[in-house]
C-alpha atoms as a PDB file:
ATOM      1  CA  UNK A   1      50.784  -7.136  35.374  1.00  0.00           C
ATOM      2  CA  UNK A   2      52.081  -5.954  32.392  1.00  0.00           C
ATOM      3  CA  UNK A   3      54.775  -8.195  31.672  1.00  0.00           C
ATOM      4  CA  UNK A   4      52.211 -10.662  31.677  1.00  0.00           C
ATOM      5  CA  UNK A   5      50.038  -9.631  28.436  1.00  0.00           C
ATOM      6  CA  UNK A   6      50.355 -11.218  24.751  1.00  0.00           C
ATOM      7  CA  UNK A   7      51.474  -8.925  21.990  1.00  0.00           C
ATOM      8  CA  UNK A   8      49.411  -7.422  20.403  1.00  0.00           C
ATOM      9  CA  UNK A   9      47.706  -9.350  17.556  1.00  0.00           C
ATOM     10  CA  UNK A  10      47.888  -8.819  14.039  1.00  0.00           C
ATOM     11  CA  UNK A  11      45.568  -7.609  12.051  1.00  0.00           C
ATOM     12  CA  UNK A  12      44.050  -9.747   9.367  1.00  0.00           C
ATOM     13  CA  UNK A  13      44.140  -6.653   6.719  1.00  0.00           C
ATOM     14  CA  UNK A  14      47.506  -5.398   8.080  1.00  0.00           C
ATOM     15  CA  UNK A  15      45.554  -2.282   9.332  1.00  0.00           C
ATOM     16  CA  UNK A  16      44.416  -0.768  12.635  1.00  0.00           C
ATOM     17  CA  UNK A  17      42.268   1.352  14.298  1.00  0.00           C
ATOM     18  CA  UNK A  18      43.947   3.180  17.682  1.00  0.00           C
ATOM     19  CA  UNK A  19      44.251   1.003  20.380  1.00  0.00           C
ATOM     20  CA  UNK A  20      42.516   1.536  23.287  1.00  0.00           C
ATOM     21  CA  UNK A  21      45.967   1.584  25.934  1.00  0.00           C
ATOM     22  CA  UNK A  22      46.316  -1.778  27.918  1.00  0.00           C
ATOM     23  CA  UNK A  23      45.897   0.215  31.185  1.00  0.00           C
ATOM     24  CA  UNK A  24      42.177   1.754  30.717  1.00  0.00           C
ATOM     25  CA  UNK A  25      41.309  -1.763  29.092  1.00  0.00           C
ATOM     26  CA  UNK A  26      42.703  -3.291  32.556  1.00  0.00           C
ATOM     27  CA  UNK A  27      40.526  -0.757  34.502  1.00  0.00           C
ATOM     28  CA  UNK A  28      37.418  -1.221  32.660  1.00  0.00           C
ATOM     29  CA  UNK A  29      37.826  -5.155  33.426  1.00  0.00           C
ATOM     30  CA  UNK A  30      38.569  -4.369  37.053  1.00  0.00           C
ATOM     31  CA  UNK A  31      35.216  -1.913  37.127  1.00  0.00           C
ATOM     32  CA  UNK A  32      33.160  -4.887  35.770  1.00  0.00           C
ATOM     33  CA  UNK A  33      34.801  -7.141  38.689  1.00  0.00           C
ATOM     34  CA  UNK A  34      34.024  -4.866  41.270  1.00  0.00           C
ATOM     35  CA  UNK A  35      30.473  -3.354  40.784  1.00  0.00           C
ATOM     36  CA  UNK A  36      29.245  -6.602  38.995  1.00  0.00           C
ATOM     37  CA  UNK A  37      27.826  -4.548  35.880  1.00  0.00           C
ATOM     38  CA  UNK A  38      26.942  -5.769  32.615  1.00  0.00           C
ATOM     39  CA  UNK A  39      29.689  -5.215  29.646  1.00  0.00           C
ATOM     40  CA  UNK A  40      27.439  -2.697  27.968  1.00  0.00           C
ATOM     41  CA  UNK A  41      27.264  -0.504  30.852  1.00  0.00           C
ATOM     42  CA  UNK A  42      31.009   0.689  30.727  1.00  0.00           C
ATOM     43  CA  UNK A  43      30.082   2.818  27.284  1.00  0.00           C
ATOM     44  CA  UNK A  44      28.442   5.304  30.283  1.00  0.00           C
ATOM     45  CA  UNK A  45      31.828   5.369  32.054  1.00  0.00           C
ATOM     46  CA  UNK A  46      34.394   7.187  29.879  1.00  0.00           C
ATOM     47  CA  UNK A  47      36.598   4.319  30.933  1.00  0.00           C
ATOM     48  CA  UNK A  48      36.464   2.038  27.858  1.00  0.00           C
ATOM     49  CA  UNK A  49      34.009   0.675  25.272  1.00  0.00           C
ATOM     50  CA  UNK A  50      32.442  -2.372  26.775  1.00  0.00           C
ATOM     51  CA  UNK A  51      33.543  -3.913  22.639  1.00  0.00           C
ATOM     52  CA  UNK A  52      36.788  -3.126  23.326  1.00  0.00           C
ATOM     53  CA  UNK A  53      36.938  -4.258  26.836  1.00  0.00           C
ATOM     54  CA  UNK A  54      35.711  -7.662  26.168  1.00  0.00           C
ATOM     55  CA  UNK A  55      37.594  -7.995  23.337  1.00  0.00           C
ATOM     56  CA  UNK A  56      41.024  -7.953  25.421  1.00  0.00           C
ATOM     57  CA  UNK A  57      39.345  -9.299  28.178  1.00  0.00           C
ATOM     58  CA  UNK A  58      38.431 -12.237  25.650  1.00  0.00           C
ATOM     59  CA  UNK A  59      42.270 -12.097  24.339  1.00  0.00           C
ATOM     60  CA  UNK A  60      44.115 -11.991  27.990  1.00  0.00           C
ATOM     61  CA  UNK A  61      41.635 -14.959  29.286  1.00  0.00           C
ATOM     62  CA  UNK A  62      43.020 -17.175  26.549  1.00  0.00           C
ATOM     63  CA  UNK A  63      46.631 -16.096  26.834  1.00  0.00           C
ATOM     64  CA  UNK A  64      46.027 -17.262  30.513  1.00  0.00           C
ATOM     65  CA  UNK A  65      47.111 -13.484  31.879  1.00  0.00           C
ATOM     66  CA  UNK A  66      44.813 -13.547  34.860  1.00  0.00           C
ATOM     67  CA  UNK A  67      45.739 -17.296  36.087  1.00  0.00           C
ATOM     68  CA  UNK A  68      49.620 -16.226  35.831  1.00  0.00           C
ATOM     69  CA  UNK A  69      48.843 -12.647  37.555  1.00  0.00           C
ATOM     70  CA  UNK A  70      47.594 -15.138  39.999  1.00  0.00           C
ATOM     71  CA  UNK A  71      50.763 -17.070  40.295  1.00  0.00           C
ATOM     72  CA  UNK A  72      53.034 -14.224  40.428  1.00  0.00           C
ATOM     73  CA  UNK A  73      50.907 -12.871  43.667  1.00  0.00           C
ATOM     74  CA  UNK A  74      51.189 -16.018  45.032  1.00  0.00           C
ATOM     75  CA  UNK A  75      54.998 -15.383  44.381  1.00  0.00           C
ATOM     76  CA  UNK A  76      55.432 -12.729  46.219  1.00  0.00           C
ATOM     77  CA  UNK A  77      53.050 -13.067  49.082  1.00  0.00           C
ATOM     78  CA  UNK A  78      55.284 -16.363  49.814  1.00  0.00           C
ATOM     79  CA  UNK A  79      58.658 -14.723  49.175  1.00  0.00           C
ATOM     80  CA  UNK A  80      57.832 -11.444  51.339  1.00  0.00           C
ATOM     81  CA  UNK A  81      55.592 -12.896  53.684  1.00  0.00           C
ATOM     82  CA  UNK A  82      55.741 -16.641  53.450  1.00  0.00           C
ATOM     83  CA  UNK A  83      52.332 -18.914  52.805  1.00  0.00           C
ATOM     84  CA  UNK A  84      51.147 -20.267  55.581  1.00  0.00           C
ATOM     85  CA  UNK A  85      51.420 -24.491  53.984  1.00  0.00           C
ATOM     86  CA  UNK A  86      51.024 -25.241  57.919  1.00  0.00           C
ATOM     87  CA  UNK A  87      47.225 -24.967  58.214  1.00  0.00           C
ATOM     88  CA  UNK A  88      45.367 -25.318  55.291  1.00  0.00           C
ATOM     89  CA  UNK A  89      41.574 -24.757  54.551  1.00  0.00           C
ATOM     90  CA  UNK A  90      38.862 -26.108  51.656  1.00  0.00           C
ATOM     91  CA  UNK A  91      35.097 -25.377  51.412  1.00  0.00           C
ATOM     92  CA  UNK A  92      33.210 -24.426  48.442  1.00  0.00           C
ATOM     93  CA  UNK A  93      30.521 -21.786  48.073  1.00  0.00           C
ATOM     94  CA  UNK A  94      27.538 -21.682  45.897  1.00  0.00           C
ATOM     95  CA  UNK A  95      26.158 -19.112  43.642  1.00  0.00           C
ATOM     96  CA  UNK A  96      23.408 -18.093  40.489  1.00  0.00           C
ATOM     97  CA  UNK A  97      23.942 -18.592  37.405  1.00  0.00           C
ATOM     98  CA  UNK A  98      20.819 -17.785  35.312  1.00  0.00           C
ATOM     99  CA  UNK A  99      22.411 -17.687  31.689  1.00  0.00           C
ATOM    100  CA  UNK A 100      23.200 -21.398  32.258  1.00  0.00           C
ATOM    101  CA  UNK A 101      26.730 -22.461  29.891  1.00  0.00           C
ATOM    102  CA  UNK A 102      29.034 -24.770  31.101  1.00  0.00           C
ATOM    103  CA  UNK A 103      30.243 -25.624  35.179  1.00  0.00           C
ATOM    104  CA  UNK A 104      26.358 -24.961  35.860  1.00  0.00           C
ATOM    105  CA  UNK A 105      23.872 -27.351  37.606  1.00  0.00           C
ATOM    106  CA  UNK A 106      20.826 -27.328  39.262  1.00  0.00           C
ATOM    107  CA  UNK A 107      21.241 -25.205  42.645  1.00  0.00           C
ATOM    108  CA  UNK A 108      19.879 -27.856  45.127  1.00  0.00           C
ATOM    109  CA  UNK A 109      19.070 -25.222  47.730  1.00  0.00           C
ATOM    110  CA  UNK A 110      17.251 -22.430  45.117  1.00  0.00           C
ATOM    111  CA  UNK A 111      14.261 -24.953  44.027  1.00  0.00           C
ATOM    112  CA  UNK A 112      16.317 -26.303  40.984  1.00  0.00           C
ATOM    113  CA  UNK A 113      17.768 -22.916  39.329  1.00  0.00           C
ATOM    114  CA  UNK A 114      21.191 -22.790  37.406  1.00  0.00           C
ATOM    115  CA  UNK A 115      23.474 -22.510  39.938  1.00  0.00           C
ATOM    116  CA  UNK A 116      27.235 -22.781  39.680  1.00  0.00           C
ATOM    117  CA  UNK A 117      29.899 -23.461  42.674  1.00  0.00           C
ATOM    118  CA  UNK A 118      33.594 -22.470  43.644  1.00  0.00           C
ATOM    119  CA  UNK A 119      35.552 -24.805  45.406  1.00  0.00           C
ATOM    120  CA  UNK A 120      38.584 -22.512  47.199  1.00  0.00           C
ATOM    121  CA  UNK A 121      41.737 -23.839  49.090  1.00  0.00           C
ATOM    122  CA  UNK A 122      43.635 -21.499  51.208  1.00  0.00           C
ATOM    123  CA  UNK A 123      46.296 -21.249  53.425  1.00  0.00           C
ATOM    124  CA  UNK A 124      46.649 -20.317  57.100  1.00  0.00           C
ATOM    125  CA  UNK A 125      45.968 -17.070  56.733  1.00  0.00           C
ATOM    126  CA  UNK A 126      43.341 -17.330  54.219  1.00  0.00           C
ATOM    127  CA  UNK A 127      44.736 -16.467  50.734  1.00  0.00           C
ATOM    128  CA  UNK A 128      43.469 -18.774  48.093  1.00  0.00           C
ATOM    129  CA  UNK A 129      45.949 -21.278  47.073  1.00  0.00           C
ATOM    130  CA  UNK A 130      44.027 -23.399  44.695  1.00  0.00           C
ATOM    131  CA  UNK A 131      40.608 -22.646  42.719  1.00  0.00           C
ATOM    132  CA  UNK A 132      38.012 -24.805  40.584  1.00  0.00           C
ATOM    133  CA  UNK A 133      34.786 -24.249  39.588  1.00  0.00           C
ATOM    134  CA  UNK A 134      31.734 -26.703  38.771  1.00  0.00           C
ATOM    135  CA  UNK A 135      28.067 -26.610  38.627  1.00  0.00           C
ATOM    136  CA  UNK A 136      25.986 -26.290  41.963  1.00  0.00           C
ATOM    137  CA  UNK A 137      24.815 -30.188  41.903  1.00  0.00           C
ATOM    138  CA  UNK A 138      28.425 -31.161  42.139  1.00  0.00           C
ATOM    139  CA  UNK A 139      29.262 -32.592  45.821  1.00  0.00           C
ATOM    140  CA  UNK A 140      31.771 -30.406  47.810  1.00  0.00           C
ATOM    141  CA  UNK A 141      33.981 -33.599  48.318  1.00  0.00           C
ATOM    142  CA  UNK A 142      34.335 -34.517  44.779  1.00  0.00           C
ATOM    143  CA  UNK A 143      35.838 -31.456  44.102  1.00  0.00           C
ATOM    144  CA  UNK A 144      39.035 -31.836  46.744  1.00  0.00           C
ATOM    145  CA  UNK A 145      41.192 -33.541  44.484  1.00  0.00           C
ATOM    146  CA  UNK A 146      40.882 -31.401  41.555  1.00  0.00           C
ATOM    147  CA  UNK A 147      41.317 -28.050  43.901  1.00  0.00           C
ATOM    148  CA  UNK A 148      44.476 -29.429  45.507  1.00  0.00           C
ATOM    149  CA  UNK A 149      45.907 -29.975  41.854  1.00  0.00           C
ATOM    150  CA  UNK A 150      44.834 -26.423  41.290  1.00  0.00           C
ATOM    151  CA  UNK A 151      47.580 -24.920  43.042  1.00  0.00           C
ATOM    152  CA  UNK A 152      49.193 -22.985  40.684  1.00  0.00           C
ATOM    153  CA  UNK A 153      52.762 -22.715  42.695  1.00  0.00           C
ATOM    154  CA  UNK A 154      55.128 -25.782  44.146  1.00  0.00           C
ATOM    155  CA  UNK A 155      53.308 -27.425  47.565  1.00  0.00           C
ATOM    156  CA  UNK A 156      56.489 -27.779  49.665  1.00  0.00           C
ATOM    157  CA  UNK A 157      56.391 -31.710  50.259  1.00  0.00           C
ATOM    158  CA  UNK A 158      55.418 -32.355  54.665  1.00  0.00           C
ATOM    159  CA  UNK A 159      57.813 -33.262  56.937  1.00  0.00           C
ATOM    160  CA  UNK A 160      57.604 -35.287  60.032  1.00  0.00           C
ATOM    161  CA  UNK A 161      58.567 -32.107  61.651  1.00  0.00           C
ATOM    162  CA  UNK A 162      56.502 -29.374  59.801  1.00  0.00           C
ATOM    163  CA  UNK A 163      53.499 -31.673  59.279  1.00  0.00           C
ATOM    164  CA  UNK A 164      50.553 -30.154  57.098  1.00  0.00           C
ATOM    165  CA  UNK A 165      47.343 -29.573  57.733  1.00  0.00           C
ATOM    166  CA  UNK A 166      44.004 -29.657  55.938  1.00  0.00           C
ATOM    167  CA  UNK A 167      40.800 -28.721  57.637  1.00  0.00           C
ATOM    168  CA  UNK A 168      37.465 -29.670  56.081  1.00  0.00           C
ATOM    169  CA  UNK A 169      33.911 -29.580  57.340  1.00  0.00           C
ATOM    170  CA  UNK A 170      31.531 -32.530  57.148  1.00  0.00           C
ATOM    171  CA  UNK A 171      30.322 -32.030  54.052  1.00  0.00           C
ATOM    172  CA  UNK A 172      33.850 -34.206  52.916  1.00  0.00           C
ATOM    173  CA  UNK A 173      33.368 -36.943  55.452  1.00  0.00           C
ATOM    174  CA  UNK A 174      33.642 -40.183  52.600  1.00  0.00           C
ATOM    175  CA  UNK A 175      35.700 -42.300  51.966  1.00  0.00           C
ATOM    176  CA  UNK A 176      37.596 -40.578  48.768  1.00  0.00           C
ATOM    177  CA  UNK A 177      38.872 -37.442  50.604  1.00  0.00           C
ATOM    178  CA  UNK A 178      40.285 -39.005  53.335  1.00  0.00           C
ATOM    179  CA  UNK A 179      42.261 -40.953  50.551  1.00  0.00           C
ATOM    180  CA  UNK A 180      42.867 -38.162  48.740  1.00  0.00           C
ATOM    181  CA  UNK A 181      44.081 -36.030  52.080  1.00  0.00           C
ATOM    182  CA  UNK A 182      46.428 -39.473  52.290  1.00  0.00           C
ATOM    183  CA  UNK A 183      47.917 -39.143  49.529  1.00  0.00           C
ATOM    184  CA  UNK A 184      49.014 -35.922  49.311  1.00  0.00           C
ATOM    185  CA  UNK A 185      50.880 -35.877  52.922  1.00  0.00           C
ATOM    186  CA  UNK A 186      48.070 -34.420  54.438  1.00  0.00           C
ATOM    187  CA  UNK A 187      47.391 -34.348  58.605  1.00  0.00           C
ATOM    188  CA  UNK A 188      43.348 -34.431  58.025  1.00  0.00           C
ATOM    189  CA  UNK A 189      41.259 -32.604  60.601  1.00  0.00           C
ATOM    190  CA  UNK A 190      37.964 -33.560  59.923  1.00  0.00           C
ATOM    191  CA  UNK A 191      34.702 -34.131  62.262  1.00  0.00           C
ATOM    192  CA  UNK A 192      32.364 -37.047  61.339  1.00  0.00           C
ATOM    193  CA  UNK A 193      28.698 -35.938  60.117  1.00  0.00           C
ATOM    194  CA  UNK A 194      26.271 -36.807  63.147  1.00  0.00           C
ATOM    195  CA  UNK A 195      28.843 -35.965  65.525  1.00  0.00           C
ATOM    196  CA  UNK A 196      28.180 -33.836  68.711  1.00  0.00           C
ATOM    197  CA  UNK A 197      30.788 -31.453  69.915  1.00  0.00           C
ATOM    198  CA  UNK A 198      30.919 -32.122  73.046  1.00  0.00           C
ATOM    199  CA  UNK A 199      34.347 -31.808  74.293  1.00  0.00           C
ATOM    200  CA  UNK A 200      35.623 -27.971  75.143  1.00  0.00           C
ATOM    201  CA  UNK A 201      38.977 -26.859  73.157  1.00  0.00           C
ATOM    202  CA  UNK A 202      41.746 -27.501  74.622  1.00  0.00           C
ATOM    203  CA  UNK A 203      43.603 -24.425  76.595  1.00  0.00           C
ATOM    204  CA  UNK A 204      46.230 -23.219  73.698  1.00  0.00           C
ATOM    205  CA  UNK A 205      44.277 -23.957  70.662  1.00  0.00           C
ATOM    206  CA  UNK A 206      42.426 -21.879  67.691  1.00  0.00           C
ATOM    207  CA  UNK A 207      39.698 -22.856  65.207  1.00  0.00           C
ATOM    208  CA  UNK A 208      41.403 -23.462  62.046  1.00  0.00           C
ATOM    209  CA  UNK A 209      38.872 -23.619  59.236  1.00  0.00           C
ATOM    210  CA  UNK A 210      37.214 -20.411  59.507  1.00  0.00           C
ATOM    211  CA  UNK A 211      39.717 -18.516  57.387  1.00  0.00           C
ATOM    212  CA  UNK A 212      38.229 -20.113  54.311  1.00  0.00           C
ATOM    213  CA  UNK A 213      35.019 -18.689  55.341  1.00  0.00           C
ATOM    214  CA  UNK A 214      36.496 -15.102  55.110  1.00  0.00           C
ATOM    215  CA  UNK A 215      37.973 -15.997  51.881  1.00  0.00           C
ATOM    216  CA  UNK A 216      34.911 -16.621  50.237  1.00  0.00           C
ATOM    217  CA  UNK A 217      33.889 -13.410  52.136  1.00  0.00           C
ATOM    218  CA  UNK A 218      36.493 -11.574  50.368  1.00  0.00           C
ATOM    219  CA  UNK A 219      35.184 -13.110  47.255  1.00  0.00           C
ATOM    220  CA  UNK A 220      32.036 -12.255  47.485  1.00  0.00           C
ATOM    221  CA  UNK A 221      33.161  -8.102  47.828  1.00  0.00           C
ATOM    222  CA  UNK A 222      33.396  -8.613  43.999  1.00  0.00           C
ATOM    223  CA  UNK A 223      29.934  -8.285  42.977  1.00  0.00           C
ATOM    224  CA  UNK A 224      30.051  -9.742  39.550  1.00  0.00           C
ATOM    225  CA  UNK A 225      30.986 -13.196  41.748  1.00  0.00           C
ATOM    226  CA  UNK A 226      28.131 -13.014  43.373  1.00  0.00           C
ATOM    227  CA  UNK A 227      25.931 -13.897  40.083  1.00  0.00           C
ATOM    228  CA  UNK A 228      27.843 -15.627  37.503  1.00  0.00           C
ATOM    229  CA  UNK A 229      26.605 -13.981  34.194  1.00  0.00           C
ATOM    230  CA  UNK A 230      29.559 -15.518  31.864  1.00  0.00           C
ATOM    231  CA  UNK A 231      28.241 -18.664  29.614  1.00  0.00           C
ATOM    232  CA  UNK A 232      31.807 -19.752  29.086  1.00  0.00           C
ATOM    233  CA  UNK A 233      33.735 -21.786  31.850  1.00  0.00           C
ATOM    234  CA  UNK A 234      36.785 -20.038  30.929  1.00  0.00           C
ATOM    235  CA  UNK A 235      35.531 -16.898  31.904  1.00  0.00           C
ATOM    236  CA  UNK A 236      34.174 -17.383  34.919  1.00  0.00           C
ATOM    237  CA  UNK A 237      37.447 -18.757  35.737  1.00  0.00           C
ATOM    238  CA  UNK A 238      39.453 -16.140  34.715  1.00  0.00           C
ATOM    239  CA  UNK A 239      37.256 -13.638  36.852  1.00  0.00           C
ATOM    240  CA  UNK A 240      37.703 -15.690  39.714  1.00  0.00           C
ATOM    241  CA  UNK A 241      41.981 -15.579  39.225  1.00  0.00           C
ATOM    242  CA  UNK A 242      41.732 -12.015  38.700  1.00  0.00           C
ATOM    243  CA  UNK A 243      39.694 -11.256  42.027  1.00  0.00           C
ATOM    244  CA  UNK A 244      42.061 -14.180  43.825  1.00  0.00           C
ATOM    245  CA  UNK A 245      45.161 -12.608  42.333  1.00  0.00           C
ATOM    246  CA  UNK A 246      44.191  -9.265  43.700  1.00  0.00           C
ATOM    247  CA  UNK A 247      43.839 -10.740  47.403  1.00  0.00           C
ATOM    248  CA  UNK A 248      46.783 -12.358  47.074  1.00  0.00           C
ATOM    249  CA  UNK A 249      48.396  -8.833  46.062  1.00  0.00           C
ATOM    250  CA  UNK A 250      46.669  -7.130  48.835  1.00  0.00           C
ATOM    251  CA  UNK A 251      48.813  -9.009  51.403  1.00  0.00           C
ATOM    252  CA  UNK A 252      51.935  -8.317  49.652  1.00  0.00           C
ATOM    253  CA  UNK A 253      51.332  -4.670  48.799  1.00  0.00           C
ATOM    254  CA  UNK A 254      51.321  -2.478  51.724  1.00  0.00           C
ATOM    255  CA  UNK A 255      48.370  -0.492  52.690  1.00  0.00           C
END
């Protein structure tokens, strides 16, 4: 990751205090990530500061560093292991937002609180390809086309031979995604709302979708996901590329 961080920045009086080393600055973001604590709490850690650690967290989210520590997972995972562009998933997941800012909306299932929603597109396996967020009123299915442009790496373009993929649930059953899933070369696998299933699955087959389930799973390990405390779109995103850049890492690294 460190290849990936702006220089330093000058300062305005030509004059600095010591810098607090990239590396415990990194860790103190990653500690905030994980246990979902408030900023101030890190001053009890030894880590960092919780000033200095939003500061650079503040610097690397508008230099972009956790949306290209993203890409370069991606990267790798498809070089070493190959993404899975043969089976692709998209849901979205809601979650509480209680300090309002932008991307919020009334939660429709939490009697009108500020809510806020991830829409998450992953491939075969169930590493997320493509990320957006949005507030919780927002429909699932007008957020498809914006996730699929997302994708922060080159969609290789279907075949007639290696067809792709894209299971959704009912909630996208309109009009617009199936358009959308047109467009872009998409196979859509999609079952009609009011629709029974009443046919078994065929000998041979597998569900398909479910992998997007665990991936919002594996988001959801990250407890400062779970309630979205950040006013500022920006960083909400940026938490969400860092915790989707570190599964994406996970299946590259070993162990």
């Amino acid at each position: 990751m460190e290849p990936l961080l702006p220089p330093r920045p000058r300062h305005p009086l030509g004059c600095h205090n010591p810098r607090v080393p990239d590396r415990a600055a990194m860790d103190a973001i990653f500690f905030v990530l994980r246990t979902g604590c408030q900023w101030n709490a890190l001053n009890a850690t030894g880590i960092c500061s919780s000033s200095s650690a939003h500061r650079r967290f503040q610097e690397w989210t508008a230099a972009s560093v956790f949306a290209a520590f993203w890409r370069e997972g991606l990267l790798a995972y498809d070089a070493l292991v190959g993404i899975d562009w043969t089976w692709l998933s998209l849901d979205g997941a809601q979650g509480k937002a209680p300090l309002v800012g932008g991307k919020t909306g009334p939660n429709p299932t939490d009697r009108g609180k500020r809510g806020t929603k991830r829409s998450v597109l992953t491939d075969g396996r169930g590493v997320p390809v493509g990320l957006v967020i949005a507030g919780a009123n927002v429909n699932d299915h007008l957020l498809l086309r914006e996730t699929l442009e997302a994708i922060p790496v080159s969609r290789p373009d279907p075949g007639a031979w290696d067809p792709q993929h894209l299971c959704l649930d009912k909630g996208y059953d309109y009009a617009g995604p199936r358009e959308t899933a047109d467009e872009y070369g998409f196979e859509l696998h999609l079952r009609r709302r009011g629709e029974e299933i009443v046919e078994k699955r065929e000998c041979g087959t597998r569900a398909r979708r479910w992998v997007v389930e665990r991936c919002h799973s594996w988001f959801n390990r990250f407890r400062a996901l779970l309630i979205r405390w950040a006013k500022k779109p920006e960083n909400a995103l940026a938490v969400l590329h860092f915790a989707a850049a570190i599964i994406a890492w996970r299946h590259v690294l070993p162990g």
